[in-house]
Protein backbone atom coordinates (compact mmCIF):
# COMPACT_ATOMS: atom_id res chain seq x y z
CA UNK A 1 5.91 17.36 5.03
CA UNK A 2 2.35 16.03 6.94
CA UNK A 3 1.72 14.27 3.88
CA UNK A 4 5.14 12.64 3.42
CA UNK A 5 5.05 11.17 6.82
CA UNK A 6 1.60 10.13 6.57
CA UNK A 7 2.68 8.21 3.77
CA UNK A 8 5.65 6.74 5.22
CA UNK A 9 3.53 5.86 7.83
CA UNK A 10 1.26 3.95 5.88
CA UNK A 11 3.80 1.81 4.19
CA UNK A 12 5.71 1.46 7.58
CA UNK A 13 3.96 -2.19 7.12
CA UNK A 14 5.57 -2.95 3.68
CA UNK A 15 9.09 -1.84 3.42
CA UNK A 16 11.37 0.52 5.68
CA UNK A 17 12.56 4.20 5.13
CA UNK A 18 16.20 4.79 4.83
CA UNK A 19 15.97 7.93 5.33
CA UNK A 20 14.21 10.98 6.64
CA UNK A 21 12.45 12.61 4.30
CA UNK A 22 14.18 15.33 2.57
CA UNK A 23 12.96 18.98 0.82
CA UNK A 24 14.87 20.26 -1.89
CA UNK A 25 13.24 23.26 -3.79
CA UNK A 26 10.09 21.91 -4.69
CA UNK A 27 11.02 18.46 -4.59
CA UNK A 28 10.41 16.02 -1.24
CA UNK A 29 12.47 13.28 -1.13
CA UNK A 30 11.66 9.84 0.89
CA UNK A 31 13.85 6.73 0.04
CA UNK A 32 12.59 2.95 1.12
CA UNK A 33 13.21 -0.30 0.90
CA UNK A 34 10.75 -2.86 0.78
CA UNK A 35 10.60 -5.89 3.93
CA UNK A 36 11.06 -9.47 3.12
CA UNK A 37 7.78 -11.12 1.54
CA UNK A 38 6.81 -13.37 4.66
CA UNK A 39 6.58 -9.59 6.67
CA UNK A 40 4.94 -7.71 4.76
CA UNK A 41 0.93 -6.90 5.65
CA UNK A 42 -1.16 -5.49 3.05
CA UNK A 43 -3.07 -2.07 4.99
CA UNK A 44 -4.78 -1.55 1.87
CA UNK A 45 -6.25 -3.61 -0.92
CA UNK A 46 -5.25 -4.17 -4.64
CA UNK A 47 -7.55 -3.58 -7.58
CA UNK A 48 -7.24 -7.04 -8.15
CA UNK A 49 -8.46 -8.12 -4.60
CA UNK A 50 -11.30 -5.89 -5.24
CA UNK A 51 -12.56 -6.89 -8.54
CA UNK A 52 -11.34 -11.07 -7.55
CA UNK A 53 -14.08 -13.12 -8.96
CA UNK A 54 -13.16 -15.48 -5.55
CA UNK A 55 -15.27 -13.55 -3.50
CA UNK A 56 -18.43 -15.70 -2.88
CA UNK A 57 -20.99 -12.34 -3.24
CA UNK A 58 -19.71 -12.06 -6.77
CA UNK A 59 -20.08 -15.67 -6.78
CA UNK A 60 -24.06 -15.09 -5.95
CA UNK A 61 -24.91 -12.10 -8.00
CA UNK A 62 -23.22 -14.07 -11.10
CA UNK A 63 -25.95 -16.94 -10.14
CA UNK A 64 -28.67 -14.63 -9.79
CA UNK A 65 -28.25 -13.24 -13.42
């Protein structure tokens, strides 16, 4: 259950639980809903942020080559 909260603790920025996590046999359970757009805050990056040809040091190594 340490890792289930962890998680919901990470997202707490992106969406809300609505509901406690649950255990069930082998299964956890951990419902959420996501906030509106203009409140959500990224914690972590996409892939697509990470590979963005935008950034200007990809910008620099793609002029160096």
């Amino acid at each position: 259950m340490d890792l289930i909260n962890r998680i919901r603790n990470d997202l707490a920025t992106m969406g809300n639980a609505d509901m406690e996590p649950k255990l069930v046999g082998k299964s956890i359970t951990l419902t959420m809903s996501p906030l509106p757009a203009q409140k959500r805050k990224r914690k972590f990056s996409s892939p697509k942020e990470l590979s963005s040809p935008d950034k200007p040091t990809d910008k620099l190594q793609n002029e160096n080559h």
